[in-house]
C-alpha atoms as a PDB file:
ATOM      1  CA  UNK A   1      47.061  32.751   0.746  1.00  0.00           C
ATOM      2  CA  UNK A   2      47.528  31.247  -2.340  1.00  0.00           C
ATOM      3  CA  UNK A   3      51.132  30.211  -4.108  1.00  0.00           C
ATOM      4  CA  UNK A   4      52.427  30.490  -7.344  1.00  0.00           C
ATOM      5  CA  UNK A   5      55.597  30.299  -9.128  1.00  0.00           C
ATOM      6  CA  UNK A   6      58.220  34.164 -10.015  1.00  0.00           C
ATOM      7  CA  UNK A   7      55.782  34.087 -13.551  1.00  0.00           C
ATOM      8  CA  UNK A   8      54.476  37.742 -13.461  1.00  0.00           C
ATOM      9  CA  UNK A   9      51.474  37.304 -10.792  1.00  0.00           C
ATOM     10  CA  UNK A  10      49.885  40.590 -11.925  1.00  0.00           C
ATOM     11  CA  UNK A  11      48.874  38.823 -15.053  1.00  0.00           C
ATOM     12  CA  UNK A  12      47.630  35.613 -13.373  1.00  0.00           C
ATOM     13  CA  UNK A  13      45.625  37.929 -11.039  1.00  0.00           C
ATOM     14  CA  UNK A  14      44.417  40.134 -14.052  1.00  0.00           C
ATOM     15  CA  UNK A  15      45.625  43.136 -12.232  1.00  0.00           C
ATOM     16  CA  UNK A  16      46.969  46.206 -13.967  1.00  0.00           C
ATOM     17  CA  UNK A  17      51.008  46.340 -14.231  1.00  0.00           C
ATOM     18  CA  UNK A  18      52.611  47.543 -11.240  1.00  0.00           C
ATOM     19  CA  UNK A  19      54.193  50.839 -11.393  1.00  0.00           C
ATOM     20  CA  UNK A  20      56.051  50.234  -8.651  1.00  0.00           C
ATOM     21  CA  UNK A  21      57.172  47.803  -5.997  1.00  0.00           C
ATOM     22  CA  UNK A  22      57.921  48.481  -2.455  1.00  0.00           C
ATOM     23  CA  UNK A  23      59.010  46.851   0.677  1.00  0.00           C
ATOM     24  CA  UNK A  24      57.042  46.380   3.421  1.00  0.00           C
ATOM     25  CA  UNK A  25      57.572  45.133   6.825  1.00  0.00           C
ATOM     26  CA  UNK A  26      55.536  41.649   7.614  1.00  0.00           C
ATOM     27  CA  UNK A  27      52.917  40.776   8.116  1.00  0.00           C
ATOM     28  CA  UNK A  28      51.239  41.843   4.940  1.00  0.00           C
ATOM     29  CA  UNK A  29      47.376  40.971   5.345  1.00  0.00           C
ATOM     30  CA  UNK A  30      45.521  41.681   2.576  1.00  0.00           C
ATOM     31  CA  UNK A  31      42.246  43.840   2.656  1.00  0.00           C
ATOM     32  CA  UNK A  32      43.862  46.370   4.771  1.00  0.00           C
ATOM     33  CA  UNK A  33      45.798  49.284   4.307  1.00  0.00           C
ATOM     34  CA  UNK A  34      49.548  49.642   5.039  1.00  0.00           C
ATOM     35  CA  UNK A  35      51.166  52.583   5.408  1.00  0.00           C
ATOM     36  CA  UNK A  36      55.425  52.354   4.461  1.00  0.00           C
ATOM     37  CA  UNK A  37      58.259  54.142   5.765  1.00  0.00           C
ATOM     38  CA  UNK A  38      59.264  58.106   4.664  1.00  0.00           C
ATOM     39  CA  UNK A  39      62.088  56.927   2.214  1.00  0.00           C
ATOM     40  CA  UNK A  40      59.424  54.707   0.279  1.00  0.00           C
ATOM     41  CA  UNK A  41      57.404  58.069   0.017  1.00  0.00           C
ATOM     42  CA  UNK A  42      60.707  59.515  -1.032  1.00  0.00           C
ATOM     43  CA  UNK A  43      60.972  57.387  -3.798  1.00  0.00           C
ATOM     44  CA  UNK A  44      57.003  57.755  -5.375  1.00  0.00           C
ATOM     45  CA  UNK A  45      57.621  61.127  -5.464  1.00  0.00           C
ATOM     46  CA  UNK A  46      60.655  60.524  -7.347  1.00  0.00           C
ATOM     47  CA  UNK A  47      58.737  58.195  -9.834  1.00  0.00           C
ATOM     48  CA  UNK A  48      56.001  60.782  -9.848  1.00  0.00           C
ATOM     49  CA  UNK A  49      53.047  58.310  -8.542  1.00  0.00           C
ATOM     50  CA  UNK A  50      49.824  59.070  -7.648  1.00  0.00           C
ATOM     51  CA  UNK A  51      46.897  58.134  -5.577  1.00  0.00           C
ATOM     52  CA  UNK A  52      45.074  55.585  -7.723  1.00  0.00           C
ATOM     53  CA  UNK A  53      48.069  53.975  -9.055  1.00  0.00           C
ATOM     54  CA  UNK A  54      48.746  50.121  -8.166  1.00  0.00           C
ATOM     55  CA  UNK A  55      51.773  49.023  -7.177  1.00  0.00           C
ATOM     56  CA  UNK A  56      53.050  45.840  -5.819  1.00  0.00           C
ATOM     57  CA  UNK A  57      54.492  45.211  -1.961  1.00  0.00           C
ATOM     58  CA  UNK A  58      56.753  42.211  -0.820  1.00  0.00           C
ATOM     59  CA  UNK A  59      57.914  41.606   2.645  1.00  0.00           C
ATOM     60  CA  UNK A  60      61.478  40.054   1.276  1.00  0.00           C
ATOM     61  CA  UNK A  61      59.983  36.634   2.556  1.00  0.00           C
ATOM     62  CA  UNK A  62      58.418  35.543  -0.147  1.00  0.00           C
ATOM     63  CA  UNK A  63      55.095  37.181   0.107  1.00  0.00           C
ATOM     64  CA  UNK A  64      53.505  39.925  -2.433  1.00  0.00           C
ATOM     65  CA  UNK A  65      50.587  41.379  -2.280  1.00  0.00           C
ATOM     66  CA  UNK A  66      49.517  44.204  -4.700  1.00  0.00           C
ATOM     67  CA  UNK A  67      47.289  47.312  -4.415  1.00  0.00           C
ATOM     68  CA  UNK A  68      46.302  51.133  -5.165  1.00  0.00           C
ATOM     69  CA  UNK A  69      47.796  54.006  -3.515  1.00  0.00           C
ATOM     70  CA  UNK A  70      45.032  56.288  -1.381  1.00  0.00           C
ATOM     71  CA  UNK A  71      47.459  58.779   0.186  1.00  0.00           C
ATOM     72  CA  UNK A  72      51.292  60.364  -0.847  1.00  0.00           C
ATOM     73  CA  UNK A  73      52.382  63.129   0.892  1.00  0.00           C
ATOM     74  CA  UNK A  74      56.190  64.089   1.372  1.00  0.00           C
ATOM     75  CA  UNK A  75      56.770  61.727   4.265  1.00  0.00           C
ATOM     76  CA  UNK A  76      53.753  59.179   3.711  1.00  0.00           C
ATOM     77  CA  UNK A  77      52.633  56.741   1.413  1.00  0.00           C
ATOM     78  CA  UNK A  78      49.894  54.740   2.035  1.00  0.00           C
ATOM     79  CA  UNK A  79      48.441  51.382  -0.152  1.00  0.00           C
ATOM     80  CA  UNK A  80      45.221  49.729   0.091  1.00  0.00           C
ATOM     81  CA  UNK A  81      45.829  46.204   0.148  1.00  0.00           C
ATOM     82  CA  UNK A  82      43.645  43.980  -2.396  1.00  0.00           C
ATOM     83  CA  UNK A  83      42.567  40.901  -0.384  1.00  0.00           C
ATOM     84  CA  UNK A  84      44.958  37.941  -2.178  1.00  0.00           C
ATOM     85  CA  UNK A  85      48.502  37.677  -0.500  1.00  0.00           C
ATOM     86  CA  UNK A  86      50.646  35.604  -2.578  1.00  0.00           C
ATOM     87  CA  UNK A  87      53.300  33.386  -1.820  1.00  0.00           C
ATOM     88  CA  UNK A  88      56.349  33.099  -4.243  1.00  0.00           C
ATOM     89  CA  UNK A  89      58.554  29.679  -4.415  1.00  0.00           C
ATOM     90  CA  UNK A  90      61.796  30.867  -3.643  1.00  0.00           C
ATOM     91  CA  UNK A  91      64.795  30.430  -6.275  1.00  0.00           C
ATOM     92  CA  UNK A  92      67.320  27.518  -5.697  1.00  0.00           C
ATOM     93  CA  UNK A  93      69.359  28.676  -2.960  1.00  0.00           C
ATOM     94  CA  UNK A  94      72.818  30.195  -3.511  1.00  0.00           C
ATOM     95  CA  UNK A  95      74.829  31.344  -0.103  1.00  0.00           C
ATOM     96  CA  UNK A  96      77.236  33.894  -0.077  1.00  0.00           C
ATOM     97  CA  UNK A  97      79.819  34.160   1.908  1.00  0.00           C
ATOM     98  CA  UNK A  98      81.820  37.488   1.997  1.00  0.00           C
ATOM     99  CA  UNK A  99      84.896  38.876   3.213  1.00  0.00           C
ATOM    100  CA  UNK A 100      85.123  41.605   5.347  1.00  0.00           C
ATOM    101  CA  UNK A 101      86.877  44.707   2.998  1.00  0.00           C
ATOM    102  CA  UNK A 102      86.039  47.796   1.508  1.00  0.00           C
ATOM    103  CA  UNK A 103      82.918  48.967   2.817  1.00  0.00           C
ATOM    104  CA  UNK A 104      81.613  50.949  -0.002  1.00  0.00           C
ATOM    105  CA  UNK A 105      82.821  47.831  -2.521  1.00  0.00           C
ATOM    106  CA  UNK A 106      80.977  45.479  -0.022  1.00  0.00           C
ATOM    107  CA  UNK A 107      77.378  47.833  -0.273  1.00  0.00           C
ATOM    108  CA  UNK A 108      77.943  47.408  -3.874  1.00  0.00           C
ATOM    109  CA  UNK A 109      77.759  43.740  -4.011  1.00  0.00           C
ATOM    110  CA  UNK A 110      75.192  43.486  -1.375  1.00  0.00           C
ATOM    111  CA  UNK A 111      72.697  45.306  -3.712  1.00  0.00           C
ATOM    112  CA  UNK A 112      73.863  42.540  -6.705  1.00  0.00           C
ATOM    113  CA  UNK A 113      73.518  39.794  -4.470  1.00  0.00           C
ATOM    114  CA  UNK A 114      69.605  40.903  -3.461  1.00  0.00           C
ATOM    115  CA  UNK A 115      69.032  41.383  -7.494  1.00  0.00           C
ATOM    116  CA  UNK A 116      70.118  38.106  -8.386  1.00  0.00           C
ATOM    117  CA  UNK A 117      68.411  36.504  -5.184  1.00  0.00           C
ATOM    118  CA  UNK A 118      70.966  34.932  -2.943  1.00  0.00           C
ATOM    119  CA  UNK A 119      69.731  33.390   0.072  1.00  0.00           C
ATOM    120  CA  UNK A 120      72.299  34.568   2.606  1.00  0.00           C
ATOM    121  CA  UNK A 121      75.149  36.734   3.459  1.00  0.00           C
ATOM    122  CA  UNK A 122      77.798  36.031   5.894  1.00  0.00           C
ATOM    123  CA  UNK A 123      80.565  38.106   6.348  1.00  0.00           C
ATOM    124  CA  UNK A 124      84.040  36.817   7.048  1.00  0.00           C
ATOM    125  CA  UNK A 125      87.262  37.861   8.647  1.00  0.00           C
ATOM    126  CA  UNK A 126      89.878  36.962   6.612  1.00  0.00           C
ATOM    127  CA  UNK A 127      94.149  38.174   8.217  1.00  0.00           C
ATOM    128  CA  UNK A 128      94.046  40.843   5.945  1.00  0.00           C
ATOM    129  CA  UNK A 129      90.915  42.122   6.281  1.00  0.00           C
ATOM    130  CA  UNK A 130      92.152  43.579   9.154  1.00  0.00           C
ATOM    131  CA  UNK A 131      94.591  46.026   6.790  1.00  0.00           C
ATOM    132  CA  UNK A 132      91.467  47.110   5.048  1.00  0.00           C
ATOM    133  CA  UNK A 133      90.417  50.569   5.873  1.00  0.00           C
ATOM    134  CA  UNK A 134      87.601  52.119   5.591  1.00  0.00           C
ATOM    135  CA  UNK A 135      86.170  48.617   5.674  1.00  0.00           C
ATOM    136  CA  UNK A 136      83.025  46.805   6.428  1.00  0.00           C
ATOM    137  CA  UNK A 137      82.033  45.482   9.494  1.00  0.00           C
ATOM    138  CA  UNK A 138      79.662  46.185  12.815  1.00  0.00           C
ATOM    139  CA  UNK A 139      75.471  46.924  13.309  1.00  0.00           C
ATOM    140  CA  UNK A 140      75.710  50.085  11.524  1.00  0.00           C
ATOM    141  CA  UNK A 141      77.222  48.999   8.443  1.00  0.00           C
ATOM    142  CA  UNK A 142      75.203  45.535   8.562  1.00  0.00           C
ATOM    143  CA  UNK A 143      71.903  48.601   8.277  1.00  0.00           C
ATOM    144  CA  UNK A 144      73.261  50.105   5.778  1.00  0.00           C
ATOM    145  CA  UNK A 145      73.622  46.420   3.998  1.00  0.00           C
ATOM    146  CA  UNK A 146      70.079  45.729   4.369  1.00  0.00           C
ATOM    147  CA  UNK A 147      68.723  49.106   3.429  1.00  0.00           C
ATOM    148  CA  UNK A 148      70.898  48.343  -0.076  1.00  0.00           C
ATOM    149  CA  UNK A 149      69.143  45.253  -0.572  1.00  0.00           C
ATOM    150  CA  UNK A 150      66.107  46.552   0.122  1.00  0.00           C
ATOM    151  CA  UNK A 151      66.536  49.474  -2.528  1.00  0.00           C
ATOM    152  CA  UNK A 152      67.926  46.446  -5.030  1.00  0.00           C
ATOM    153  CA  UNK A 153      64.680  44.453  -4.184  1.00  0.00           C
ATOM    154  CA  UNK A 154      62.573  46.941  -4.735  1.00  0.00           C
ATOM    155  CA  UNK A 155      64.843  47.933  -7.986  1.00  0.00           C
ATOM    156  CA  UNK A 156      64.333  44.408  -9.125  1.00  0.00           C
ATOM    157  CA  UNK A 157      60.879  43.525  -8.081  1.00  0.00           C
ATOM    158  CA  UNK A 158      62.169  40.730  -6.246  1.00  0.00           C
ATOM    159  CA  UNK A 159      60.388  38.607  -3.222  1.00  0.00           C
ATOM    160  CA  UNK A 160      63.008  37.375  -1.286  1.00  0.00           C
ATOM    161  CA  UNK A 161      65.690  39.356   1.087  1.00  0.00           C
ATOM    162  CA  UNK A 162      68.878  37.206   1.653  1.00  0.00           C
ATOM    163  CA  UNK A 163      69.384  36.609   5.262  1.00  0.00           C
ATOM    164  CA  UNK A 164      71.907  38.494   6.579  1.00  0.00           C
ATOM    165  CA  UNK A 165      74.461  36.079   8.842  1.00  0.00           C
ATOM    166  CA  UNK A 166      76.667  37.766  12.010  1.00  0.00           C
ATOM    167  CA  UNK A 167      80.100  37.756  10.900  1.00  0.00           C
ATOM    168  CA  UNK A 168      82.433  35.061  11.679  1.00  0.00           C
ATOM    169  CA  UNK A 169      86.179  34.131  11.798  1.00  0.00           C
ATOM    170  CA  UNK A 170      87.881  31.692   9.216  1.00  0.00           C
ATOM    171  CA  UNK A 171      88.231  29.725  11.177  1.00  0.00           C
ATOM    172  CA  UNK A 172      84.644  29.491  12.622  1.00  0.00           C
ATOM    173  CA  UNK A 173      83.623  28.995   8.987  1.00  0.00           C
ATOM    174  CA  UNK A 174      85.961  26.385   8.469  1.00  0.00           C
ATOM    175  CA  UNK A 175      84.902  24.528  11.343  1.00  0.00           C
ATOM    176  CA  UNK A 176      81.269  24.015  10.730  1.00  0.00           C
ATOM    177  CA  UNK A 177      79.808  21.199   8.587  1.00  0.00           C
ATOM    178  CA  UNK A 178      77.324  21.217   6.755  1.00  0.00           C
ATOM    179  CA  UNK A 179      76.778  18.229   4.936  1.00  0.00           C
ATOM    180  CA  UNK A 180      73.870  19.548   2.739  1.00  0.00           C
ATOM    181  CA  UNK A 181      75.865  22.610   0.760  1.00  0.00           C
ATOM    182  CA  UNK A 182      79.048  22.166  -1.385  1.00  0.00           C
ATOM    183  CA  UNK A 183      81.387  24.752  -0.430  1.00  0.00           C
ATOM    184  CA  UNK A 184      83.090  26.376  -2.691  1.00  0.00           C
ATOM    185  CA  UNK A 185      86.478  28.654  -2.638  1.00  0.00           C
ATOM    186  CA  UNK A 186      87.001  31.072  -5.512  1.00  0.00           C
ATOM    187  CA  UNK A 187      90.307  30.842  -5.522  1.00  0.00           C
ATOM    188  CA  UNK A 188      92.866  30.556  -9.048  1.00  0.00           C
ATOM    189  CA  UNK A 189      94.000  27.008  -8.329  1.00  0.00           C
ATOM    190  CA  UNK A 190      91.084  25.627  -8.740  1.00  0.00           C
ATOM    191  CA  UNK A 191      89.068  23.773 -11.607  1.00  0.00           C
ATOM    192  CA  UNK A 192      87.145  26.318 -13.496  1.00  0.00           C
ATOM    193  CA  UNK A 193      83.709  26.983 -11.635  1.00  0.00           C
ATOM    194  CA  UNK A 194      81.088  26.386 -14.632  1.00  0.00           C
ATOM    195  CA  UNK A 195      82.560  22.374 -14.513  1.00  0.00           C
ATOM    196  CA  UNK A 196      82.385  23.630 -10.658  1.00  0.00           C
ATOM    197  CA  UNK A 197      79.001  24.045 -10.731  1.00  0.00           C
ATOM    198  CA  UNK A 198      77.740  21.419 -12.706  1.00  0.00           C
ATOM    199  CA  UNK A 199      78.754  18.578 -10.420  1.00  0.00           C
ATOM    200  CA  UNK A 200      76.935  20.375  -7.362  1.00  0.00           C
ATOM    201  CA  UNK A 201      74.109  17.879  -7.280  1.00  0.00           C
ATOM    202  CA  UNK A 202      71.290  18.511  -5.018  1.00  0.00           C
ATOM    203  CA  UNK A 203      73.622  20.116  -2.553  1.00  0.00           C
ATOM    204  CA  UNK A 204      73.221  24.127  -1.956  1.00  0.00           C
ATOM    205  CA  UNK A 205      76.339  26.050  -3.252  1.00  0.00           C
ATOM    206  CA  UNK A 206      78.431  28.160  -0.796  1.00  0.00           C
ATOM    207  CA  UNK A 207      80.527  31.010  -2.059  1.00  0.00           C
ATOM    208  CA  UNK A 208      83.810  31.627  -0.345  1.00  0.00           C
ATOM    209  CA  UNK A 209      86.199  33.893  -1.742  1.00  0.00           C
ATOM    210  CA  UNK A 210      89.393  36.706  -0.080  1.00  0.00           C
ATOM    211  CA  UNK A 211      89.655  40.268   0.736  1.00  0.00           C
ATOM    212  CA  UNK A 212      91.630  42.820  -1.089  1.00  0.00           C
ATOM    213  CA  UNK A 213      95.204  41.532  -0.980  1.00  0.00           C
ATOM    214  CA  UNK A 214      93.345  37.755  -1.151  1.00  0.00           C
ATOM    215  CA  UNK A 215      93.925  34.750   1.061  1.00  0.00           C
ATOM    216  CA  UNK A 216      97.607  33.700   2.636  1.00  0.00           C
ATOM    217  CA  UNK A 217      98.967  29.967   1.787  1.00  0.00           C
ATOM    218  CA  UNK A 218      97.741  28.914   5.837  1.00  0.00           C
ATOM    219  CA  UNK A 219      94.249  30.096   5.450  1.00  0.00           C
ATOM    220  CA  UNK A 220      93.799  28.478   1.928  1.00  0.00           C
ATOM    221  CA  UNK A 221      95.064  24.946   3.629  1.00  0.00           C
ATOM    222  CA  UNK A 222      92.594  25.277   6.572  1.00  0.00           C
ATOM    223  CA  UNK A 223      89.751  25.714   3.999  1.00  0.00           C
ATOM    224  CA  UNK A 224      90.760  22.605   1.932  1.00  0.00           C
ATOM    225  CA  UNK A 225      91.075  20.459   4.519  1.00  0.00           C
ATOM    226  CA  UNK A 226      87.734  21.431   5.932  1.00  0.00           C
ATOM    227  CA  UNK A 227      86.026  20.502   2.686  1.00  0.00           C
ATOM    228  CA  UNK A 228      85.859  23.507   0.665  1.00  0.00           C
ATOM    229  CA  UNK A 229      86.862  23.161  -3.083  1.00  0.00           C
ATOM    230  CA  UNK A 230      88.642  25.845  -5.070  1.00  0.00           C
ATOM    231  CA  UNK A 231      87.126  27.063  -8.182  1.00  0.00           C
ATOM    232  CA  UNK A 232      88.578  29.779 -10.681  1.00  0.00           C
ATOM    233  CA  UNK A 233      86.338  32.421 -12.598  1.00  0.00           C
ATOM    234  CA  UNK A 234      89.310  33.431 -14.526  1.00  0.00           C
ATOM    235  CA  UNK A 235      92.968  33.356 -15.183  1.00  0.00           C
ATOM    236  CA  UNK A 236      93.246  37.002 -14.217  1.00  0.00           C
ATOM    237  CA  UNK A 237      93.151  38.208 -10.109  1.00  0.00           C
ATOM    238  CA  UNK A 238      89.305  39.854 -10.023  1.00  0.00           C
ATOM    239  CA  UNK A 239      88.443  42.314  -7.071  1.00  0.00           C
ATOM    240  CA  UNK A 240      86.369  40.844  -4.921  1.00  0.00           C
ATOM    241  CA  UNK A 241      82.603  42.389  -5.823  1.00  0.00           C
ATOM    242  CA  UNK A 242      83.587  41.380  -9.149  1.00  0.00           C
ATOM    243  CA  UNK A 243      84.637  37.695  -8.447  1.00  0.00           C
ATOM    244  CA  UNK A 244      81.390  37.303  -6.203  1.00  0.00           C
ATOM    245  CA  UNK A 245      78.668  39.152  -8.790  1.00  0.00           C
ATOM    246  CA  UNK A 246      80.671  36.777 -11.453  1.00  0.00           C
ATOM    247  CA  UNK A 247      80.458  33.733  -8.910  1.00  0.00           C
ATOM    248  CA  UNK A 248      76.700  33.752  -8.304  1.00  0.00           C
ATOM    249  CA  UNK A 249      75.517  34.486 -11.463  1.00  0.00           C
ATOM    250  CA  UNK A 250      77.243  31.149 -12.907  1.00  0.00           C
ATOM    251  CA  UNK A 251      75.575  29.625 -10.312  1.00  0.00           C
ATOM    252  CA  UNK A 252      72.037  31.174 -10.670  1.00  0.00           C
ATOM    253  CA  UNK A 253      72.788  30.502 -14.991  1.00  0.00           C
ATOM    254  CA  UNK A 254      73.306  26.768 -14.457  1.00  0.00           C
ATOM    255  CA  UNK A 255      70.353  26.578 -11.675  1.00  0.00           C
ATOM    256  CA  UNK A 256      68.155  28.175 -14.103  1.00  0.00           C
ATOM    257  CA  UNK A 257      68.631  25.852 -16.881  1.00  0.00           C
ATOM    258  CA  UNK A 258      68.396  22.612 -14.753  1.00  0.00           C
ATOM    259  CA  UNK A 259      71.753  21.517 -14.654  1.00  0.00           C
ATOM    260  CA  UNK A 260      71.729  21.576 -11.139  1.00  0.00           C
END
């Protein structure tokens, strides 16, 4: 296996440009061929492959491998592997953590978070989540959050999946410490998040931020005194997929340009 840095690896490899990148389910082991599930068929057809083209494969852990398709049919697709698997350095983490609303307003965001590479995804009950309906939560929905991020990741030609977290309570979030990540709380009070951002140090961000309605005066209190800072995007009140898409790409702007 040999490792190299998000620079496009089908240069470094001299391979043709992928017209296509898919996710597969580990291991990937290169030499072999690996056949991927109906909806990736589904979506060659769309893109009008064909046998012979290359295309690249991740397993949303950081490995890629690339190859040539040598079978589509309308429920299989099926990639010869060339023998290198690679393995990509992962982006400077960024942890999300998400309140329990809107379901369809949730999927949305779980496909930006995959694009712009978060490394995980907690859901959180917030008092007023529990107004929210249709909203969020349970192992079906959780799926249909993973299948979105896989669609993004492929979308994106990304190489890492965020982890998805089981949802917790407020309180249960407020209660654990960890002294490695700066915690942060999107909230309007705060100091504006760029200056935010900048003063993270080697510590991974957490983003916290409220459901539709946002976050009462009692829940806002528990989170300070547990540590978490506020931080505003804005002086207006942004819906929630917007304040957490906003969020996490100031964090992954400042990360990229070594301020962090």
């Amino acid at each position: 296996m040999e490792r190299h840095d998000r620079a496009p690896v089908d240069r470094a490899l001299d391979l043709p440009t992928p017209v296509a990148s898919f996710h597969a389910s580990p291991p990937l082991r290169g030499g072999e061929a690996i056949r991927l599930a109906e909806a990736a068929a589904h979506h060659a057809r769309v893109k009008r492959l064909a046998v012979g083209d290359t295309v690249r494969l991740t397993d949303g852990r950081g490995h890629v491998a690339f190859g040539e398709i040598d079978e589509l049919s309308r429920d299989r697709l099926s990639v010869a592997l060339r023998p290198m698997i690679l393995a990509i350095t992962p982006p400077p983490p960024i942890h999300l953590c998400v309140p329990v609303g809107d379901r369809d307003r949730m999927l949305w965001l779980a496909e930006k978070a995959a694009e712009l590479g978060v490394a995980s995804w907690q859901p959180v009950h917030f008092r007023r989540s529990s107004s929210v309906s249709p909203r969020g939560e349970g192992e079906a929905f959780m799926r249909k959050v993973e299948a979105r991020m896989i669609g993004a990741l492929e979308q994106s030609a990304g190489d890492w999946l965020p982890r998805i977290l089981p949802a917790v309570s407020l309180g249960e979030l407020a209660s654990d410490d960890e002294s490695n990540r700066q915690r942060v709380l999107l909230d309007q009070s705060g100091d504006p998040l760029l200056a935010v951002a900048r003063q993270t140090g080697a510590q991974e961000p957490v983003l916290l931020f409220g459901p539709e309605g946002g976050i009462d005066d009692d829940e806002r209190e528990s989170l300070r005194r547990a540590g978490w800072r506020a931080a505003r995007l804005a002086d207006t009140t942004l819906r929630f997929e917007t304040a957490g898409l906003a969020a996490v790409a100031v964090m992954r702007a400042v990360q990229l340009l070594g301020d962090l």
